[in-house]
N, C-alpha and C. Protein backbone atom coordinates (compact mmCIF):
# COMPACT_ATOMS: atom_id res chain seq x y z
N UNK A 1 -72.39 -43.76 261.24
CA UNK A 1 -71.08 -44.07 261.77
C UNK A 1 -70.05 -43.24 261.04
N UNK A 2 -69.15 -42.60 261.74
CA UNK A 2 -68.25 -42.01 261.35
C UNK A 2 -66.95 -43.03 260.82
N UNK A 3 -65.70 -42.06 260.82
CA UNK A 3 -65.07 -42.81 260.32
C UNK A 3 -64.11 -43.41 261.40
N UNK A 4 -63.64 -44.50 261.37
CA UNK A 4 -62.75 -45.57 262.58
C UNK A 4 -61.86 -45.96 261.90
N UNK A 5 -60.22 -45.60 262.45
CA UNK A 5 -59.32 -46.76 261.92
C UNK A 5 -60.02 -47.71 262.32
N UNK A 6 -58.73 -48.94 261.97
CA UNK A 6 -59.31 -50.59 262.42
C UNK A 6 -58.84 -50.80 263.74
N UNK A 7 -57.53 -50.30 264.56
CA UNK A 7 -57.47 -50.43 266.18
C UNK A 7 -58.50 -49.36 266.52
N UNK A 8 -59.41 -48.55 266.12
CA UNK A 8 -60.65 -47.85 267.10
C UNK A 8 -61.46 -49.04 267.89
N UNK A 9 -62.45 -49.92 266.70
CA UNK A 9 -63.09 -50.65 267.74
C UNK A 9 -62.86 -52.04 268.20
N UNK A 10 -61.30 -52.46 268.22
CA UNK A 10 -60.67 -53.36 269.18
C UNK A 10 -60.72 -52.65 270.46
N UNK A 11 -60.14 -51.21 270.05
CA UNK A 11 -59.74 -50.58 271.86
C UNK A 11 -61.34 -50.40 272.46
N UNK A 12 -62.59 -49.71 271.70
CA UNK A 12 -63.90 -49.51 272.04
C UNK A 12 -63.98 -51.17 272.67
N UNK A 13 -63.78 -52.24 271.82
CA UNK A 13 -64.60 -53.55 272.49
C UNK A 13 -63.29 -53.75 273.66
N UNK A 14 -62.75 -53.72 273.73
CA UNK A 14 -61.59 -53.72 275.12
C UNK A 14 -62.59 -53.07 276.27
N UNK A 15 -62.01 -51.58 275.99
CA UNK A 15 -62.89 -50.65 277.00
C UNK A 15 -64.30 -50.92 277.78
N UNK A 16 -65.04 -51.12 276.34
CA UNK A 16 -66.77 -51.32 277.02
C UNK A 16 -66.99 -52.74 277.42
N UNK A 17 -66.30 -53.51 276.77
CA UNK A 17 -66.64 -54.96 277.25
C UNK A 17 -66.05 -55.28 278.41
N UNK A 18 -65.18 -54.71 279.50
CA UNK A 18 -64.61 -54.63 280.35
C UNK A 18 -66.23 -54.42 281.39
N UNK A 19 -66.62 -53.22 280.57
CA UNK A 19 -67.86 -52.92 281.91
C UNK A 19 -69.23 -53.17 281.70
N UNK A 20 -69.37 -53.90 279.97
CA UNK A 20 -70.12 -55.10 279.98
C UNK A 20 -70.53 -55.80 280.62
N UNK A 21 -69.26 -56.56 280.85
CA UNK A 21 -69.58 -58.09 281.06
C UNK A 21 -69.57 -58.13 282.93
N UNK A 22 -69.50 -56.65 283.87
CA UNK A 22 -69.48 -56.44 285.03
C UNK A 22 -70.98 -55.90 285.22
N UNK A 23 -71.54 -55.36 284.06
CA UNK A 23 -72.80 -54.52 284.60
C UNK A 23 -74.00 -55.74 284.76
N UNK A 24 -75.19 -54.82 285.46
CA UNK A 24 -76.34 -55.41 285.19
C UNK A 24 -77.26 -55.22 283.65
N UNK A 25 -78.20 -55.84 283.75
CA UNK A 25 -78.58 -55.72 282.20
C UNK A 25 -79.21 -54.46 281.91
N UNK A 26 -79.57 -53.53 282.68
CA UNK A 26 -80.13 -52.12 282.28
C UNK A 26 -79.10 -51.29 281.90
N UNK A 27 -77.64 -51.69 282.49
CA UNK A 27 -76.47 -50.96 281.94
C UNK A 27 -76.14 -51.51 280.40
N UNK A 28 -76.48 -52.63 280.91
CA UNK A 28 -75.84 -53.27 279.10
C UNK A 28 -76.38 -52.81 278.44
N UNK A 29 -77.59 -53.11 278.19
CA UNK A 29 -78.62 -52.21 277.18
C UNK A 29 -78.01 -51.23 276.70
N UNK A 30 -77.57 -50.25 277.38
CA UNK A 30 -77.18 -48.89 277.27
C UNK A 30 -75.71 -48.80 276.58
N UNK A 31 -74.84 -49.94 277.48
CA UNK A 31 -73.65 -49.80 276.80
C UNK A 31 -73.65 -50.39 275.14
N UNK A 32 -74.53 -51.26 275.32
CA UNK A 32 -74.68 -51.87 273.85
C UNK A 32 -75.38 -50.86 273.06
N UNK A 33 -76.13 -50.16 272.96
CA UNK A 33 -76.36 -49.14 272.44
C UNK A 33 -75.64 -48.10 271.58
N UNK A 34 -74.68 -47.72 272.65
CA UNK A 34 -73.74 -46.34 273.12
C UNK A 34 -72.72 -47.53 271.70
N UNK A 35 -72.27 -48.73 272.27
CA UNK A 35 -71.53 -49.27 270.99
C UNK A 35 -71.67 -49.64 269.56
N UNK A 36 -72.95 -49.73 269.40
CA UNK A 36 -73.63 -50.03 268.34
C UNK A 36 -73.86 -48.83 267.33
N UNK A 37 -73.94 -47.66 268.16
CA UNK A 37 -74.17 -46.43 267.15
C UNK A 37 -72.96 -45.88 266.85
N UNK A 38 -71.83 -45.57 267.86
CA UNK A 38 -70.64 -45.69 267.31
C UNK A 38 -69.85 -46.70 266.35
N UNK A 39 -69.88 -47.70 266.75
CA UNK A 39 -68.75 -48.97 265.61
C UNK A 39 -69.72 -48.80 264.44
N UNK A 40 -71.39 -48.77 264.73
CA UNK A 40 -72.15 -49.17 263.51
C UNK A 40 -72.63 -50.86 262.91
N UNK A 41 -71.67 -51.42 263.81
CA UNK A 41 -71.83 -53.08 264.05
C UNK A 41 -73.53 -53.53 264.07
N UNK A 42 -73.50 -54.37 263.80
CA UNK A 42 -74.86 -55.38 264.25
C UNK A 42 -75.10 -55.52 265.34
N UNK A 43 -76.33 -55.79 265.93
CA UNK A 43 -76.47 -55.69 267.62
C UNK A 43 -76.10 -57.04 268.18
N UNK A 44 -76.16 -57.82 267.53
CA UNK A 44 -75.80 -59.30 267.87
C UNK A 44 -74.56 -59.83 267.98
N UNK A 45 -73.84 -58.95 266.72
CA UNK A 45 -72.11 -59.45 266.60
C UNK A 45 -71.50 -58.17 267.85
N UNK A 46 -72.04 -57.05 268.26
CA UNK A 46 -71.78 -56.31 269.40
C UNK A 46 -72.01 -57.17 270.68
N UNK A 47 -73.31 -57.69 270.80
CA UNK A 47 -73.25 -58.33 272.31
C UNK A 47 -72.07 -59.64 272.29
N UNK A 48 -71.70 -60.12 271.10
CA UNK A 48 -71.10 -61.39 271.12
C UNK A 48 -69.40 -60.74 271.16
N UNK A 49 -69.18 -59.76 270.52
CA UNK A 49 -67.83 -58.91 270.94
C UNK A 49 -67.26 -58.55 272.52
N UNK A 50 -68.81 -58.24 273.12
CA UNK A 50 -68.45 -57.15 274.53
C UNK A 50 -68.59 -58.46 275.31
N UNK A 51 -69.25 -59.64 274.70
CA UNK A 51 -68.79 -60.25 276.11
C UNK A 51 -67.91 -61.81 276.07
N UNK A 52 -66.91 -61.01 274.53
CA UNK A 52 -65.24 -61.65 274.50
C UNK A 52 -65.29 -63.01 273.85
N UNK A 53 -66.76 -63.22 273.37
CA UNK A 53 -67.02 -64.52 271.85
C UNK A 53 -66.89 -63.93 271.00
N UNK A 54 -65.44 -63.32 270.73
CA UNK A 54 -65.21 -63.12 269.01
C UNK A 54 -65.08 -64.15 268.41
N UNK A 55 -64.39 -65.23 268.82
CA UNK A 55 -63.67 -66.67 268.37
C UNK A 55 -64.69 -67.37 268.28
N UNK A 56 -65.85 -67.48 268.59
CA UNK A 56 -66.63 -68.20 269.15
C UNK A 56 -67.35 -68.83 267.88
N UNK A 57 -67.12 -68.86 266.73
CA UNK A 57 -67.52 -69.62 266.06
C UNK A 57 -66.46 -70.49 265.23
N UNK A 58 -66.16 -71.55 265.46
CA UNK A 58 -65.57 -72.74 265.18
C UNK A 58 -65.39 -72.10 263.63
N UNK A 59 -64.17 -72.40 262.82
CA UNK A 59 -63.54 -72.30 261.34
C UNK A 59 -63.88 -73.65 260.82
N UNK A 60 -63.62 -73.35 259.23
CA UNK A 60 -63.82 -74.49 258.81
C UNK A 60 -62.94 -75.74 258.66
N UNK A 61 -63.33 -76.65 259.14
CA UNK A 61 -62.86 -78.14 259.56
C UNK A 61 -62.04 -78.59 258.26
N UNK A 62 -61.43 -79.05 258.49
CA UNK A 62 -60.15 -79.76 257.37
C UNK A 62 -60.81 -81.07 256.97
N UNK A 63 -60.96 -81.45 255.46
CA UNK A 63 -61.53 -82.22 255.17
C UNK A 63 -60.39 -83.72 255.44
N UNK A 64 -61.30 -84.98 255.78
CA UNK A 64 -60.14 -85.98 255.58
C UNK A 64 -59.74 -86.25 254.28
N UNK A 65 -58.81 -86.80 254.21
CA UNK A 65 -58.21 -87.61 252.95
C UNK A 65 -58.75 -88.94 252.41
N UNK A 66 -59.18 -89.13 251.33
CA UNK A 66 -59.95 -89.71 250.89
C UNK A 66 -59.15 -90.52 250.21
N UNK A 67 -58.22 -90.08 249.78
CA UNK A 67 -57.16 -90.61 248.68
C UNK A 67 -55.79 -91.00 249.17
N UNK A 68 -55.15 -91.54 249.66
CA UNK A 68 -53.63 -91.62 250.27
C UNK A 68 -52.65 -91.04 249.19
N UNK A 69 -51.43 -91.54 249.39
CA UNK A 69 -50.01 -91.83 248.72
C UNK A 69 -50.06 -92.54 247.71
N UNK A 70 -50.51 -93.84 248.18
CA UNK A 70 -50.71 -95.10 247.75
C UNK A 70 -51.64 -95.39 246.35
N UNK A 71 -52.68 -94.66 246.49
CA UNK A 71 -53.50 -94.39 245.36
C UNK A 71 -53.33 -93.54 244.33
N UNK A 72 -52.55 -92.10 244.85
CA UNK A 72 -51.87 -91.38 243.62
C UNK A 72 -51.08 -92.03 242.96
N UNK A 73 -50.02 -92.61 243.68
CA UNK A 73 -49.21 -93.45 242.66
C UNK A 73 -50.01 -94.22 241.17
N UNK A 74 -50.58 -94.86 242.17
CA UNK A 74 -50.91 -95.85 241.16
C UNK A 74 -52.02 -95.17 240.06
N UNK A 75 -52.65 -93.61 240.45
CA UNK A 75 -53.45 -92.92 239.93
C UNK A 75 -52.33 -92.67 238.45
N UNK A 76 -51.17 -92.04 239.12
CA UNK A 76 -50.52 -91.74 238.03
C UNK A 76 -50.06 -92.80 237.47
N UNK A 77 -49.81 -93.84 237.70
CA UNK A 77 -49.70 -95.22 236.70
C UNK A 77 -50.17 -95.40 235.50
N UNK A 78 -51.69 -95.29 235.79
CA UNK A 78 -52.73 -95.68 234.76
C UNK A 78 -52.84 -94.48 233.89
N UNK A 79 -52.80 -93.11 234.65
CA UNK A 79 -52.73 -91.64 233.67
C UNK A 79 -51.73 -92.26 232.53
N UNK A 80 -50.28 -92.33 233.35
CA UNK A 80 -49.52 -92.75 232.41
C UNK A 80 -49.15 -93.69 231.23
N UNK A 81 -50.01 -94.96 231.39
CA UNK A 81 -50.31 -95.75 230.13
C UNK A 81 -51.60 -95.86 229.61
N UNK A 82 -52.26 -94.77 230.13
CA UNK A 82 -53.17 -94.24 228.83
C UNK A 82 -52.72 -93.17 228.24
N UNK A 83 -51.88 -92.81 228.35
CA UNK A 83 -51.12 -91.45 227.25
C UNK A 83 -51.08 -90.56 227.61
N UNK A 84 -52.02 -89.98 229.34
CA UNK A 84 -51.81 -88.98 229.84
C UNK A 84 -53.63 -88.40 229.35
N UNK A 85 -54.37 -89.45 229.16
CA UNK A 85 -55.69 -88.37 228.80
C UNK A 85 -56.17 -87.58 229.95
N UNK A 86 -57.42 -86.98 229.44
CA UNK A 86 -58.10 -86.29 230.87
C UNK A 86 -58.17 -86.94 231.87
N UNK A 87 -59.07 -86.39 232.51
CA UNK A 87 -59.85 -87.09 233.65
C UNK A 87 -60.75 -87.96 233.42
N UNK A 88 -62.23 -87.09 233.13
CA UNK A 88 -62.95 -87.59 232.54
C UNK A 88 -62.65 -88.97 231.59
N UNK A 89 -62.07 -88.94 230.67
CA UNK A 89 -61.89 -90.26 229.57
C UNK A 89 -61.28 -91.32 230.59
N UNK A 90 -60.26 -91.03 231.64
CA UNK A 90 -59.47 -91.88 232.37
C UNK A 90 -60.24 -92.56 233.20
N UNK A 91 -61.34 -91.80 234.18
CA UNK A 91 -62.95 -92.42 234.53
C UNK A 91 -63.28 -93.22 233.93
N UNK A 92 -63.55 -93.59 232.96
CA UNK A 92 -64.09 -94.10 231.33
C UNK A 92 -63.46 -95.85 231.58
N UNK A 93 -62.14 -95.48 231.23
CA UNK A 93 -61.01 -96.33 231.01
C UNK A 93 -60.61 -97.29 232.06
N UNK A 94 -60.46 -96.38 233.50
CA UNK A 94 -59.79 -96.98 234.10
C UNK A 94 -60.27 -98.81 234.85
N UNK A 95 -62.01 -98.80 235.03
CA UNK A 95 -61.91 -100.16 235.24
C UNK A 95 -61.26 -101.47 233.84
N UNK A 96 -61.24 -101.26 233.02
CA UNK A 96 -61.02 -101.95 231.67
C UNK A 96 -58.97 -101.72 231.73
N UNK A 97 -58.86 -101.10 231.79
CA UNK A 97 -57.17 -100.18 232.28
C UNK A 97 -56.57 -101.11 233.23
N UNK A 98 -56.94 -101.19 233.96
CA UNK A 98 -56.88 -101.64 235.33
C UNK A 98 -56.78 -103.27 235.00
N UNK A 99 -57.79 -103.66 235.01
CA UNK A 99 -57.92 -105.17 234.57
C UNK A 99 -57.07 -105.71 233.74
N UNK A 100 -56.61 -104.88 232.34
CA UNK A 100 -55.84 -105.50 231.94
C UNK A 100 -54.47 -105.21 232.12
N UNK A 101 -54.29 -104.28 232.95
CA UNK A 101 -52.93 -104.37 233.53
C UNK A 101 -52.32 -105.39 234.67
N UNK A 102 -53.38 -105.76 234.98
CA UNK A 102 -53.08 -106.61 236.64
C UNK A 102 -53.49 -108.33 235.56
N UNK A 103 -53.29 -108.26 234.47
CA UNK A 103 -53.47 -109.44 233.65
C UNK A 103 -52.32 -109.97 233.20
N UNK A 104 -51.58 -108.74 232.83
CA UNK A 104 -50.37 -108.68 232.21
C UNK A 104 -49.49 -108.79 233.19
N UNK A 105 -49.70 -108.46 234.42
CA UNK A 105 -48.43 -108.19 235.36
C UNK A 105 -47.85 -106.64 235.35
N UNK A 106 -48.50 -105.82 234.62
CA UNK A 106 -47.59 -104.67 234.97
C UNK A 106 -48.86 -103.79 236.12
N UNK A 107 -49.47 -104.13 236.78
CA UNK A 107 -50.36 -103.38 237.77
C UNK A 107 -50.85 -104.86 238.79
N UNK A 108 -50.05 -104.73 240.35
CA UNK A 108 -50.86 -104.91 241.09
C UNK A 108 -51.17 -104.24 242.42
N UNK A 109 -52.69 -104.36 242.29
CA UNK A 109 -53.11 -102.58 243.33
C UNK A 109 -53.59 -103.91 244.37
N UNK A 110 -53.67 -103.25 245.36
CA UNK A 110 -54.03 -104.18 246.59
C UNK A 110 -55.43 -103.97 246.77
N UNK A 111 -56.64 -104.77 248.00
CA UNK A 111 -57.81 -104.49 247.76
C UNK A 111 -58.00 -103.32 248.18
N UNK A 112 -57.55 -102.41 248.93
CA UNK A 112 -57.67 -101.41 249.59
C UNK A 112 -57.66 -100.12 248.39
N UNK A 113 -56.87 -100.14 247.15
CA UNK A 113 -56.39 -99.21 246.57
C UNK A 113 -57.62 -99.68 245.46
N UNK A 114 -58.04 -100.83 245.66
CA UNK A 114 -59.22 -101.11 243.97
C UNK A 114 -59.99 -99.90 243.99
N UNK A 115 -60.71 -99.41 245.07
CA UNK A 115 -61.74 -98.32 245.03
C UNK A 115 -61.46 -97.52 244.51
N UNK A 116 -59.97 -97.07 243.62
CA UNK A 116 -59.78 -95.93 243.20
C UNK A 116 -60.76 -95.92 241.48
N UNK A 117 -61.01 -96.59 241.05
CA UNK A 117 -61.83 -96.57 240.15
C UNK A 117 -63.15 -95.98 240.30
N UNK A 118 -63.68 -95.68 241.61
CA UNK A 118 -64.62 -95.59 242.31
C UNK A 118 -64.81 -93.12 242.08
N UNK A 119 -63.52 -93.12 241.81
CA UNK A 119 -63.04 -91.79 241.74
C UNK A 119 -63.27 -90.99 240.63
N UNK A 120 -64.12 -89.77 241.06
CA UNK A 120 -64.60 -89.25 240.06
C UNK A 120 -63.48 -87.90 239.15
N UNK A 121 -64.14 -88.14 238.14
CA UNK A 121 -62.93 -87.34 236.99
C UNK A 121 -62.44 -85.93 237.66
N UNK A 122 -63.58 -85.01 238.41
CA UNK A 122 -63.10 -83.75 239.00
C UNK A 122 -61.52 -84.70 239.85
N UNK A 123 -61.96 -85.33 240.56
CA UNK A 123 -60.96 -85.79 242.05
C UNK A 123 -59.50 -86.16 240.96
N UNK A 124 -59.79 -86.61 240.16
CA UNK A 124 -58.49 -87.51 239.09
C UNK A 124 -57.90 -86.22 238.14
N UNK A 125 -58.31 -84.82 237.80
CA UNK A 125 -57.80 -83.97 237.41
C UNK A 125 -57.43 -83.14 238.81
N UNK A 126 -57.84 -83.12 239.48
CA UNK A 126 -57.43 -82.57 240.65
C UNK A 126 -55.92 -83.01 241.58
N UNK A 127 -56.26 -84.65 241.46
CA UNK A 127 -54.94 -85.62 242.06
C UNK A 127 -53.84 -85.28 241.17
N UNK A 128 -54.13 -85.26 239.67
CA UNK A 128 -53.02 -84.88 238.54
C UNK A 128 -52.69 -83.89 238.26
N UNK A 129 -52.75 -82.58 238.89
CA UNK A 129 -53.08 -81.39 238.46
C UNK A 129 -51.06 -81.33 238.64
N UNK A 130 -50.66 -81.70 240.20
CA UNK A 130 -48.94 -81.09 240.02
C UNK A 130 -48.55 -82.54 239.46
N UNK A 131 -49.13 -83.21 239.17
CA UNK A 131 -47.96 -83.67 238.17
C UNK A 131 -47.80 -82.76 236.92
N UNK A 132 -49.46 -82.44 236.18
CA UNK A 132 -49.32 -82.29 234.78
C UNK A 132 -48.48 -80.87 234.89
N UNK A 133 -48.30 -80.19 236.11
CA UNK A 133 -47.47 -78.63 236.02
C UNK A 133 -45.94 -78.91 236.02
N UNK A 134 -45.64 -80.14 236.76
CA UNK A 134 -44.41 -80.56 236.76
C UNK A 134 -43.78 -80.83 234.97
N UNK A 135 -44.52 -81.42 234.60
CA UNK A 135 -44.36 -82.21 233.04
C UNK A 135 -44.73 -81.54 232.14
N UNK A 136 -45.83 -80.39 232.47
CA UNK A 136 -45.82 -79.63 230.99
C UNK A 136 -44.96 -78.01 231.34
N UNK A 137 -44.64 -77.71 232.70
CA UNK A 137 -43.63 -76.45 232.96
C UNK A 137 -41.91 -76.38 231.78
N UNK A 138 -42.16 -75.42 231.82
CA UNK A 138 -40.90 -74.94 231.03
C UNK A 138 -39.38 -74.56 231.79
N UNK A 139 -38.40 -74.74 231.63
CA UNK A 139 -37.19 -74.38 232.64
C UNK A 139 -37.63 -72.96 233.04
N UNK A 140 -37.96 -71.93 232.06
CA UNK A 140 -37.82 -70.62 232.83
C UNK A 140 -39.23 -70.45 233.47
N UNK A 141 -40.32 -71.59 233.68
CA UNK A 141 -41.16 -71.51 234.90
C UNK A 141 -42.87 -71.45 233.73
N UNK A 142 -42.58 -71.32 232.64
CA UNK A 142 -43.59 -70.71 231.72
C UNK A 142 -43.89 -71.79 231.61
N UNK A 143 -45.54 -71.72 230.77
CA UNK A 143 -46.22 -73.24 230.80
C UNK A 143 -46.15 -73.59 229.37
N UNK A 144 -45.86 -74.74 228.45
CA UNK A 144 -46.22 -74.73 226.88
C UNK A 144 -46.80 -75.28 227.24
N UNK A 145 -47.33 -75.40 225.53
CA UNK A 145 -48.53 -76.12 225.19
C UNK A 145 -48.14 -77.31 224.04
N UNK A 146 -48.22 -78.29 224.02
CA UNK A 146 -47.76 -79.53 222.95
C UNK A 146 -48.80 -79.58 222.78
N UNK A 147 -48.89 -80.24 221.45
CA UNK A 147 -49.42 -81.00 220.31
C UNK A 147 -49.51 -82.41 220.42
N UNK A 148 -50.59 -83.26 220.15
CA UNK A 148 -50.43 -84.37 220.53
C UNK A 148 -49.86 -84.97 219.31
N UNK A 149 -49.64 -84.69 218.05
CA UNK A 149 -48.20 -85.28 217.23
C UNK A 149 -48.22 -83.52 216.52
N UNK A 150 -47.19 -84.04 215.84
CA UNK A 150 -46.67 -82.67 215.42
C UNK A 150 -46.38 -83.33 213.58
N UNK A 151 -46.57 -83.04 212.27
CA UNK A 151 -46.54 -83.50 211.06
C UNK A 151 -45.90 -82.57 210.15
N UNK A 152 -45.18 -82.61 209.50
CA UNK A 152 -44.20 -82.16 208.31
C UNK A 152 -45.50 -81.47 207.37
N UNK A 153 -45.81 -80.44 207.19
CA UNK A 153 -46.28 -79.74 205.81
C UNK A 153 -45.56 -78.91 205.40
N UNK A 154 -44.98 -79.18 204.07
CA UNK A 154 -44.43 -78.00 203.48
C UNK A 154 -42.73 -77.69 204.30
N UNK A 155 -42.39 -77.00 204.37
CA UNK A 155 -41.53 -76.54 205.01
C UNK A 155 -41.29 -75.94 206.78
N UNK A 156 -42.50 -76.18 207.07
CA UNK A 156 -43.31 -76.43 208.71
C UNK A 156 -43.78 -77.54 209.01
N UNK A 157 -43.94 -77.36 210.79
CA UNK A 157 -44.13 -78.82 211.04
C UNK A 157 -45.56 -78.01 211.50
N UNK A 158 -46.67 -78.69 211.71
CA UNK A 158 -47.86 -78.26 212.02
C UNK A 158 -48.34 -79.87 212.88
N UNK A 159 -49.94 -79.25 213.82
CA UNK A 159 -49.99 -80.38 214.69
C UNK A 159 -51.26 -80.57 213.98
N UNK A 160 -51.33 -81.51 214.59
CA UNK A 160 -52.67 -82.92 214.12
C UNK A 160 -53.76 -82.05 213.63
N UNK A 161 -54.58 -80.81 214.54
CA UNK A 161 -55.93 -80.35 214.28
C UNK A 161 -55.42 -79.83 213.14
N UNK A 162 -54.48 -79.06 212.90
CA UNK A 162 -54.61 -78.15 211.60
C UNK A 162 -53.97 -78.79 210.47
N UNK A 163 -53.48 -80.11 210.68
CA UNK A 163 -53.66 -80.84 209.65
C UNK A 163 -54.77 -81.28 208.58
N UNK A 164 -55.53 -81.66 209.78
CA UNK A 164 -56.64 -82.16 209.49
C UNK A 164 -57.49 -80.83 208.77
N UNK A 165 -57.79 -80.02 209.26
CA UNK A 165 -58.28 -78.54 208.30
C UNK A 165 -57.88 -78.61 206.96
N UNK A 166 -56.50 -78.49 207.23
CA UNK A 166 -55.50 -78.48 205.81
C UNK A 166 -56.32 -79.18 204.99
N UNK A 167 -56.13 -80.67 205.36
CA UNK A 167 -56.40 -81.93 204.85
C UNK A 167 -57.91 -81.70 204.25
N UNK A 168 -58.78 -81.34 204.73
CA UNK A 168 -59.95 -80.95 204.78
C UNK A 168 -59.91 -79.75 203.23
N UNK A 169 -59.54 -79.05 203.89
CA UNK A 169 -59.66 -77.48 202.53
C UNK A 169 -59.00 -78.36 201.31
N UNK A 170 -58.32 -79.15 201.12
CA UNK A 170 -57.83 -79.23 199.91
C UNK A 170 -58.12 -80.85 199.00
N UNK A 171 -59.37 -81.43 199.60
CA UNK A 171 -59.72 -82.34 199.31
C UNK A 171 -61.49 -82.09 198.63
């Protein structure tokens, strides 16, 4: 195959599929041929071109929603009075989380929304993903990074892990 812009074999499948899809099959043969050595195509995605099933295979289907409105909320609820952990740990947590929030009065989920416990840590870092960009983004759009406490050494403030090193080397 030589070389083809990309309108060459739209106008080629225009042209020949015009007298394709009119011929008998000893012509097709031939025209499919005559197209196949020019475009260089597959013989299969050629007959399915010339006789105008380009479309013809269905895209991929939109998954349903598994999760509402209703359940993020309250997803981010529980993120939020556990301190914001992962996913994973929040998996962990959340039937025990849960329970004793709807004990206390500060959580009540309806039966419909209980299944969210049912939700695995990928789906719960995934559901949290624009919050945590919302809350850890910077005004000029940049992402930091916090410390989960931050401690006075010396004349710097340093965070928890390299405290603990510190703490470590000099004991």
């Amino acid at each position: 195959m030589g070389w083809l812009s990309m309108a060459t074999p739209k106008e080629l499948t225009a042209a020949a599929g015009a007298r394709y899809r009119t011929s008998d099959r000893a012509k097709k043969a031939r025209i499919l041929d005559g197209f196949v050595d020019i475009t260089g195509f597959h013989r299969k995605h050629a007959m399915r071109l010339l006789r105008g099933q380009e479309d013809a295979r269905p895209g991929r289907r939109a998954r349903r929603r598994v999760y509402n409105e209703a359940e993020h909320n309250a997803l981010v609820l529980l993120w939020e009075a556990s301190d914001r952990i992962c996913g994973k740990r929040l998996k962990a947590l959340m039937p025990a989380l849960i329970e004793a929030m709807e004990r206390h009065g500060h959580l009540g989920l309806a039966l419909e929304i209980r299944d969210i416990s049912a939700m695995s840590a990928a789906t719960i870092d995934r559901a949290l993903a624009r919050v945590r960009e919302v809350l850890v983004a910077n005004a000029d759009g940049t992402r930091r990074t916090r410390c989960v406490a931050v401690f006075q050494y010396g004349r710097r403030q340093i965070g928890t892990i390299r405290r603990r090193v510190l703490s470590k080397r000099t004991s």
